[in-house]
N, C-alpha and C. Protein backbone atom coordinates (compact mmCIF):
# COMPACT_ATOMS: atom_id res chain seq x y z
N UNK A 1 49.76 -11.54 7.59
CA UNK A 1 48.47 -11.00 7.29
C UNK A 1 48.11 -11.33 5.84
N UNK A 2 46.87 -11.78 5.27
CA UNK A 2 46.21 -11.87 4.37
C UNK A 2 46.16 -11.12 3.30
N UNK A 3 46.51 -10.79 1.98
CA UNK A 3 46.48 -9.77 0.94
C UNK A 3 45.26 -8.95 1.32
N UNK A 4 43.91 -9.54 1.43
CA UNK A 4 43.01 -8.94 1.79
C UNK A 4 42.75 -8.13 3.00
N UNK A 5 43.08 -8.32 4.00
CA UNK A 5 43.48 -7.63 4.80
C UNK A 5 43.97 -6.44 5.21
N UNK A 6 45.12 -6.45 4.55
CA UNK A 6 46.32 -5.33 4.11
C UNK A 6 45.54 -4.63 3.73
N UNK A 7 44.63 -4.99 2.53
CA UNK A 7 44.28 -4.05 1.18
C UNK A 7 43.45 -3.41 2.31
N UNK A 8 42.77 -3.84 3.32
CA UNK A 8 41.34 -3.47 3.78
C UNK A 8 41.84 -2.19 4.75
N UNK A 9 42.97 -2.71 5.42
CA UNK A 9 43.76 -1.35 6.19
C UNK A 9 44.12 -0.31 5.65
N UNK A 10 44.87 -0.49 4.31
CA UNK A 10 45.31 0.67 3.78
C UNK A 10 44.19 0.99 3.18
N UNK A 11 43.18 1.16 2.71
CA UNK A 11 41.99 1.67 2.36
C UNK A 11 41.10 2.46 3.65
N UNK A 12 41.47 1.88 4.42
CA UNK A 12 40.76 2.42 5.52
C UNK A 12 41.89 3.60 6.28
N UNK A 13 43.32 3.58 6.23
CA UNK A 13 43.72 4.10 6.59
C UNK A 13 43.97 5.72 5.82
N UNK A 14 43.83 5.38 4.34
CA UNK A 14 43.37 6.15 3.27
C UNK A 14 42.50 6.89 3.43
N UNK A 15 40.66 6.81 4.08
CA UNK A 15 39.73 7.25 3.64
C UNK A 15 39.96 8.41 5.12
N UNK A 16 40.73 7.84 6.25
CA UNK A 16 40.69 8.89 7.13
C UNK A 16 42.15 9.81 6.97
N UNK A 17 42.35 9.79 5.70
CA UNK A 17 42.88 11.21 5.38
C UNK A 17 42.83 12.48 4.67
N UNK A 18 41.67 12.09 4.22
CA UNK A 18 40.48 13.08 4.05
C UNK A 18 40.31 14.19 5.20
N UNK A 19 40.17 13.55 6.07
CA UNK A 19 39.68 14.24 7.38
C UNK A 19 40.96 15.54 8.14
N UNK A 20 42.28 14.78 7.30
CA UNK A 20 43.48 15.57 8.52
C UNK A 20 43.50 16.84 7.56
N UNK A 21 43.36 16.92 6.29
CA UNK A 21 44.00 17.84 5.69
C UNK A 21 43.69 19.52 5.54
N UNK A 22 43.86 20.29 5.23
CA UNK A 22 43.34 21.92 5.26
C UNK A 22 41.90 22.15 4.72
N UNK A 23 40.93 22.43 5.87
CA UNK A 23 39.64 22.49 5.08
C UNK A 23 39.43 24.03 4.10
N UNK A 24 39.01 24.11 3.15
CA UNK A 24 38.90 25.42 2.47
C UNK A 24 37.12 25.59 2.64
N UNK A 25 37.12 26.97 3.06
CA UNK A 25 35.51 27.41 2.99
C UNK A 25 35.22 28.46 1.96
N UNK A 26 34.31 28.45 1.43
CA UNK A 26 34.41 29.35 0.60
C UNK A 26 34.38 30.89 1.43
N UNK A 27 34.90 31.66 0.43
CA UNK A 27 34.94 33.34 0.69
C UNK A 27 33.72 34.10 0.74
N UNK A 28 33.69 34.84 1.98
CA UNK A 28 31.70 35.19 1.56
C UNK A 28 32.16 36.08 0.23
N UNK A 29 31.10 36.87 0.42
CA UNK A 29 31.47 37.72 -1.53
C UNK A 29 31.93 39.68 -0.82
N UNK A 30 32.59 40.23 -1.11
CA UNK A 30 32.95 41.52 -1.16
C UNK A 30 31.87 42.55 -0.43
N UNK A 31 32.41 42.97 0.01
CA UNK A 31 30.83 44.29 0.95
C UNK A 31 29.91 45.16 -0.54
N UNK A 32 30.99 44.89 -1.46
CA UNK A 32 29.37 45.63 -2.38
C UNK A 32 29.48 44.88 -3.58
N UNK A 33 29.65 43.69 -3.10
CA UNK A 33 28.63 42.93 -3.86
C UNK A 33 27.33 42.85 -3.97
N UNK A 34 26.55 42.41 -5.11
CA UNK A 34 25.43 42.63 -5.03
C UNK A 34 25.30 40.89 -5.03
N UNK A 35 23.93 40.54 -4.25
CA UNK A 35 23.80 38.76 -3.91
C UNK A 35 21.77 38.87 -4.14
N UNK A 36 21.52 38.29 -5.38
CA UNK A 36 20.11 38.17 -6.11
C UNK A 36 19.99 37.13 -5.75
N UNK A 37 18.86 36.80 -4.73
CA UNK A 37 18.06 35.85 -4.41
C UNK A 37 17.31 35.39 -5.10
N UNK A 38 17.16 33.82 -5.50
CA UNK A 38 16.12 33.56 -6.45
C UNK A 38 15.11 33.75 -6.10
N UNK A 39 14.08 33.68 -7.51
CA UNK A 39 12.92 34.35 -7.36
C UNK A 39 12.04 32.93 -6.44
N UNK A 40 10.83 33.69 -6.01
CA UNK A 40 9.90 32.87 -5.19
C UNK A 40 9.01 31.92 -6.40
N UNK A 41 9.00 30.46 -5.60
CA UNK A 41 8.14 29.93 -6.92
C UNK A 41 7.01 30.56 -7.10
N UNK A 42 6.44 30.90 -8.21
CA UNK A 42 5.35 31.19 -8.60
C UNK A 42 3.73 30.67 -7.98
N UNK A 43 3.01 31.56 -7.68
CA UNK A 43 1.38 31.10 -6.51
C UNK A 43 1.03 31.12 -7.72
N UNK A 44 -0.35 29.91 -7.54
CA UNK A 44 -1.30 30.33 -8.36
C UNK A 44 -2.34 31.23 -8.49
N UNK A 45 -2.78 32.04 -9.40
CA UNK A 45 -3.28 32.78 -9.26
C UNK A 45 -4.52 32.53 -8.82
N UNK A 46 -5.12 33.64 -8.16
CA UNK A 46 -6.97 33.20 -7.21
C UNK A 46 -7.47 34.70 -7.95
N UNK A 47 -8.59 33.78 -8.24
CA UNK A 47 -9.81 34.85 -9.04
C UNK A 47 -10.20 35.86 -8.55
N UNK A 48 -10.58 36.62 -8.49
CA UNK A 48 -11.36 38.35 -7.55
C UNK A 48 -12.32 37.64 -7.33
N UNK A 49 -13.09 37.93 -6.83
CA UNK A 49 -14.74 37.69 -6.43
C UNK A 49 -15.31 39.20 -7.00
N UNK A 50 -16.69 38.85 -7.57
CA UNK A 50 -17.38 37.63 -7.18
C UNK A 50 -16.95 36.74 -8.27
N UNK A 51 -16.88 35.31 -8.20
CA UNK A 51 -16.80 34.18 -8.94
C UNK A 51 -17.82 33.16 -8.93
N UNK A 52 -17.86 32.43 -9.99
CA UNK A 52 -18.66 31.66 -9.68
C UNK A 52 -17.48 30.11 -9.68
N UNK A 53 -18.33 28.84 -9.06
CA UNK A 53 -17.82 27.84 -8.66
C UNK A 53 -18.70 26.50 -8.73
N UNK A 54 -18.06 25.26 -8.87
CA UNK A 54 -19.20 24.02 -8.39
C UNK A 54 -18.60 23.87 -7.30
N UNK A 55 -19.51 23.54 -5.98
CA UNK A 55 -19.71 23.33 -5.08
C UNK A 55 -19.77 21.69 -4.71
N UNK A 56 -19.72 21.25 -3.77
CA UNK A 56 -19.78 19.69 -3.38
C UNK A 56 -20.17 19.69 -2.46
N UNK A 57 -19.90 18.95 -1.00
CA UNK A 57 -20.82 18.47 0.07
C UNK A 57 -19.43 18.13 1.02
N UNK A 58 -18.90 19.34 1.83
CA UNK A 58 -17.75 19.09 2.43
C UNK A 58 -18.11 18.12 3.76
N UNK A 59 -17.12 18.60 4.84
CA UNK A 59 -17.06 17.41 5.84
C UNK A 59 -18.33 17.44 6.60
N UNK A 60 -19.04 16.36 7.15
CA UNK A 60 -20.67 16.88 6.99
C UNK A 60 -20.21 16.74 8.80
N UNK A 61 -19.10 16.85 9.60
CA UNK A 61 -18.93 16.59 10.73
C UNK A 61 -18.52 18.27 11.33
N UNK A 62 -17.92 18.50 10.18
CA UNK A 62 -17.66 20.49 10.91
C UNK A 62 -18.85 21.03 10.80
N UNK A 63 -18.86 21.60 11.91
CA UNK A 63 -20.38 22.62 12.13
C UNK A 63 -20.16 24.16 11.21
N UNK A 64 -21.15 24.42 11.31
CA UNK A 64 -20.61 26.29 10.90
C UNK A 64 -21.32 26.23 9.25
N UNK A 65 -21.55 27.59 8.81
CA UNK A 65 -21.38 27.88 7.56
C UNK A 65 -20.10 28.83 6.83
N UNK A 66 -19.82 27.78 6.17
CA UNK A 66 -18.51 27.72 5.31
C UNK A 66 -17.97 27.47 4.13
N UNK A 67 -17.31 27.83 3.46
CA UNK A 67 -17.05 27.12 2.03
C UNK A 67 -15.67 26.85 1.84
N UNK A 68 -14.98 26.19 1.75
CA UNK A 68 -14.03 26.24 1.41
C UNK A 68 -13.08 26.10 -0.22
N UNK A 69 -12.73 26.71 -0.39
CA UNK A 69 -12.48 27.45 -1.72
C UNK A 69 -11.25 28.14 -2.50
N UNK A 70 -10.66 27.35 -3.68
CA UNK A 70 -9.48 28.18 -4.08
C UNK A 70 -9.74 29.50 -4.49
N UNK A 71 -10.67 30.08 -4.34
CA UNK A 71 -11.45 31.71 -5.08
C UNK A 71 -10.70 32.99 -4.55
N UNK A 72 -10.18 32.27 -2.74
CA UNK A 72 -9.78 33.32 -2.20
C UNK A 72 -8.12 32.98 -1.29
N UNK A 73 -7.87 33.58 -1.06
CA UNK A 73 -6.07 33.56 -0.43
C UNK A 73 -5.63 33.80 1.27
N UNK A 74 -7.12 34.05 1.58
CA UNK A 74 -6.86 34.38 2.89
C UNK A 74 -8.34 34.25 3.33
N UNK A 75 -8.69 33.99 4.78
CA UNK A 75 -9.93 33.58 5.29
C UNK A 75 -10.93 34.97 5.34
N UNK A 76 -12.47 34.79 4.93
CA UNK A 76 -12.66 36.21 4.65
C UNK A 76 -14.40 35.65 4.92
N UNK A 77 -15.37 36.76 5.54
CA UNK A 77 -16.92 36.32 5.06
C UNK A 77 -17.49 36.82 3.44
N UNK A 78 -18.06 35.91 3.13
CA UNK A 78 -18.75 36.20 2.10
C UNK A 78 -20.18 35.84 1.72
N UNK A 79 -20.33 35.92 0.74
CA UNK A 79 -21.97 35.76 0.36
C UNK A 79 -22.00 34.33 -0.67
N UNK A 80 -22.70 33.41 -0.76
CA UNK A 80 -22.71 32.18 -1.91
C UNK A 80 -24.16 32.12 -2.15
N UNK A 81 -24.65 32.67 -3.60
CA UNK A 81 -26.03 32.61 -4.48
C UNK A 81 -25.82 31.50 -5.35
N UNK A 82 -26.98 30.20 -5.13
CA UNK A 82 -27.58 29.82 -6.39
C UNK A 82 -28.19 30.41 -6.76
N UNK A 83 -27.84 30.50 -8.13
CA UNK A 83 -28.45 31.71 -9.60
C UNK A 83 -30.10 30.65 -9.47
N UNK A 84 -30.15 29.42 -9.25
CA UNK A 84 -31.08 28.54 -10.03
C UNK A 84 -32.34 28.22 -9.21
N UNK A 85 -31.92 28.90 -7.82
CA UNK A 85 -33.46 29.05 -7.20
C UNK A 85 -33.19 30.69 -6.61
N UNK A 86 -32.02 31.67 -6.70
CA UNK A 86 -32.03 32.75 -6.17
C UNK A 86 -31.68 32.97 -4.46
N UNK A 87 -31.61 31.46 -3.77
CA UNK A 87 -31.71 31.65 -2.31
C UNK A 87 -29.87 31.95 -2.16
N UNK A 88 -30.01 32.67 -1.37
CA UNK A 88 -28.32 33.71 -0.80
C UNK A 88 -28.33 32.71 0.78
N UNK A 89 -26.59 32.83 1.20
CA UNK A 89 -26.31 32.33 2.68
C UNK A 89 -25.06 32.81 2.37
N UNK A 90 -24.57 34.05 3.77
CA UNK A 90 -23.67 34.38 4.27
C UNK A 90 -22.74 33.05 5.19
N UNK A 91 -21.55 33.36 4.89
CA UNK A 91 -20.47 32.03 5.64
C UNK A 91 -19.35 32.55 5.17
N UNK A 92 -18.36 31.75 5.86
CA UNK A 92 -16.92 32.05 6.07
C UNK A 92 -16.36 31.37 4.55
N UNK A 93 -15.61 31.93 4.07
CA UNK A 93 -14.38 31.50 2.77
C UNK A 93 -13.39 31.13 3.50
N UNK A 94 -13.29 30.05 2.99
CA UNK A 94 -11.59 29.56 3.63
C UNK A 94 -11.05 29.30 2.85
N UNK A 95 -9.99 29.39 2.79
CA UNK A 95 -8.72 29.10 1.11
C UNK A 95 -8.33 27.89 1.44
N UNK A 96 -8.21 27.19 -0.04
CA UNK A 96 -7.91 25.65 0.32
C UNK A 96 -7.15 26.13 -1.10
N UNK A 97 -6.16 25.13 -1.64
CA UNK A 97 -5.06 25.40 -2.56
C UNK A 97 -5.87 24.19 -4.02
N UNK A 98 -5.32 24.70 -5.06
CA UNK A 98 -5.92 24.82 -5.93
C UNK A 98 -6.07 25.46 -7.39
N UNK A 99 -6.48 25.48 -8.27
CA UNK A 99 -6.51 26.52 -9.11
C UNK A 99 -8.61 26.71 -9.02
N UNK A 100 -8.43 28.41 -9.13
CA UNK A 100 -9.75 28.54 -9.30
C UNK A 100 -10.94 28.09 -9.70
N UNK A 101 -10.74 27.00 -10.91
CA UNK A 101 -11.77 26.18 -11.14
C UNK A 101 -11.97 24.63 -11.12
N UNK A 102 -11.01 24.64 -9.80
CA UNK A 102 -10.95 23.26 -9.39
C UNK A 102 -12.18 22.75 -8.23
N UNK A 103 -13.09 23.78 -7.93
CA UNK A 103 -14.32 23.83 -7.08
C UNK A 103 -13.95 24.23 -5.93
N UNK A 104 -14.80 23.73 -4.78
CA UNK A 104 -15.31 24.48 -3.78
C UNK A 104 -16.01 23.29 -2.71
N UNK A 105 -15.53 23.30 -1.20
CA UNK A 105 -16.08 22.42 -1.07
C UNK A 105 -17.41 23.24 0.36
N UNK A 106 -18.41 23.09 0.72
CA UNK A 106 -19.41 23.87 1.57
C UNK A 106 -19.76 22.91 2.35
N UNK A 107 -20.10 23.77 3.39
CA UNK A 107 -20.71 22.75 4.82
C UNK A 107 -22.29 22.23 4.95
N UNK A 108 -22.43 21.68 5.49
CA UNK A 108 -23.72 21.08 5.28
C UNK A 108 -24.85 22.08 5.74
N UNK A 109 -24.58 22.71 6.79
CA UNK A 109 -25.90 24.17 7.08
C UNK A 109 -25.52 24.76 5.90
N UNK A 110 -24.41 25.34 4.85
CA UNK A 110 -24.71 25.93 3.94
C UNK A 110 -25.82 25.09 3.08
N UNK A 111 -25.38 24.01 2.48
CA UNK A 111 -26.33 23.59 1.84
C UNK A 111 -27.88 23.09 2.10
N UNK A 112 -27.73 23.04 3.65
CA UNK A 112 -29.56 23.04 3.82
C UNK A 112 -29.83 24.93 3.84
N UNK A 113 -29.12 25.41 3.66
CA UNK A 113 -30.03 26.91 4.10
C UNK A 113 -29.94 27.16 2.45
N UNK A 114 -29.04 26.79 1.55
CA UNK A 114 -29.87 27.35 0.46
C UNK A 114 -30.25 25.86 -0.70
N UNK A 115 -31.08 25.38 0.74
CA UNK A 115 -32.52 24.44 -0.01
C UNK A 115 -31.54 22.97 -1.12
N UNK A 116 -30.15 22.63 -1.00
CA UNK A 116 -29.58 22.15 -2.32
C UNK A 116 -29.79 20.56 -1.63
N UNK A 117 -29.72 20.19 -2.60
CA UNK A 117 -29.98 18.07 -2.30
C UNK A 117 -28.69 17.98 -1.63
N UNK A 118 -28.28 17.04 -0.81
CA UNK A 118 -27.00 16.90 -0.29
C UNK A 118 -26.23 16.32 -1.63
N UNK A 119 -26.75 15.24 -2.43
CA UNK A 119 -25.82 15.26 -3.44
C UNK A 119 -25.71 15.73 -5.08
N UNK A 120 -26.16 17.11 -4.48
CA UNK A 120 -26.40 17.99 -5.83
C UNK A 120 -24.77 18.60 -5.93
N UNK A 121 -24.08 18.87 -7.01
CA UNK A 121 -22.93 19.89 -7.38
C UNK A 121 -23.44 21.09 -8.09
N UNK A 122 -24.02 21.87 -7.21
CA UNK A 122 -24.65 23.10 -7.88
C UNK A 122 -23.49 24.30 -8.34
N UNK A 123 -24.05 24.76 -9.11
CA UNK A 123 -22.88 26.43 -9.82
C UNK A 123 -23.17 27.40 -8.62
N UNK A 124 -22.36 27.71 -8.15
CA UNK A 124 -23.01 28.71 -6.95
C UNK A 124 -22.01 29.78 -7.57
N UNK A 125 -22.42 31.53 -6.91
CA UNK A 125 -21.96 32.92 -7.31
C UNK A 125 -21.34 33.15 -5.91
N UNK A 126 -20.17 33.42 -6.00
CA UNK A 126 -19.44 33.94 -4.65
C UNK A 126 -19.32 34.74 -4.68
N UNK A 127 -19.11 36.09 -3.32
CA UNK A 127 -18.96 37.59 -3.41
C UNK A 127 -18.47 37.59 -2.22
N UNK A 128 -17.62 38.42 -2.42
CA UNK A 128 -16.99 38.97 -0.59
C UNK A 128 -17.63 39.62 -0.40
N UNK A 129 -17.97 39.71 1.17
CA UNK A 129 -18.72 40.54 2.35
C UNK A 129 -20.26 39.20 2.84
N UNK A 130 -20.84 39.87 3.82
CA UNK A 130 -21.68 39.39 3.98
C UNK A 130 -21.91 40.15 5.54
């Protein structure tokens, strides 16, 4: 047999003896031990309402009035006022991730019901309820 060879067996015959020998597991920990779970990463924080937001021109293919919005943390109705003509439209908040003043994106019946150009980014006032 070949030097190389040899070498290639006993290396191989080597690596599967790893496998025969006494496995050790670790010890769970004592009945009163105490075991501190790390902490949860940190959420970002979402603003109270009412807030205000810029707005954009979301998917113009979902029906409904809607906004979707880092403002809030959980799906909720609310109210969205432009301050700049006064016209109000009730619609659904949906939480999209984010930090609070990263905007807002609204459905297209929102923005024809309160009168906005489709490619306007208006300041709109958000409020829960509606």
């Amino acid at each position: 047999m070949s030097g190389i060879l040899r070498f290639s067996l006993v290396l191989a015959a080597l690596g599967g003896c790893s496998l025969i020998g006494p496995r050790t597991t670790p010890a769970p920990p004592p009945a009163d031990a105490v075991v501190i779970d790390a902490p949860a990463a940190p959420q970002p924080p979402r603003a109270s309402l009412p807030a205000t937001t810029v707005a954009s021109l979301g998917n113009v293919r979902e029906p409904g009035l809607w906004m979707r919005t880092p403002l809030v943390s959980a799906p909720m109705r609310g109210t969205v006022r432009d301050p700049a003509s006064g016209r109000s439209v009730a619609l659904d908040l949906i939480p999209i991730e984010g930090e609070p003043g990263a905007g807002s994106r609204m459905s297209l019946a929102a923005y024809q019901a309160l009168g906005l150009p489709l490619t306007a980014l208006p300041e709109l006032r958000v409020s829960a309820g509606g």
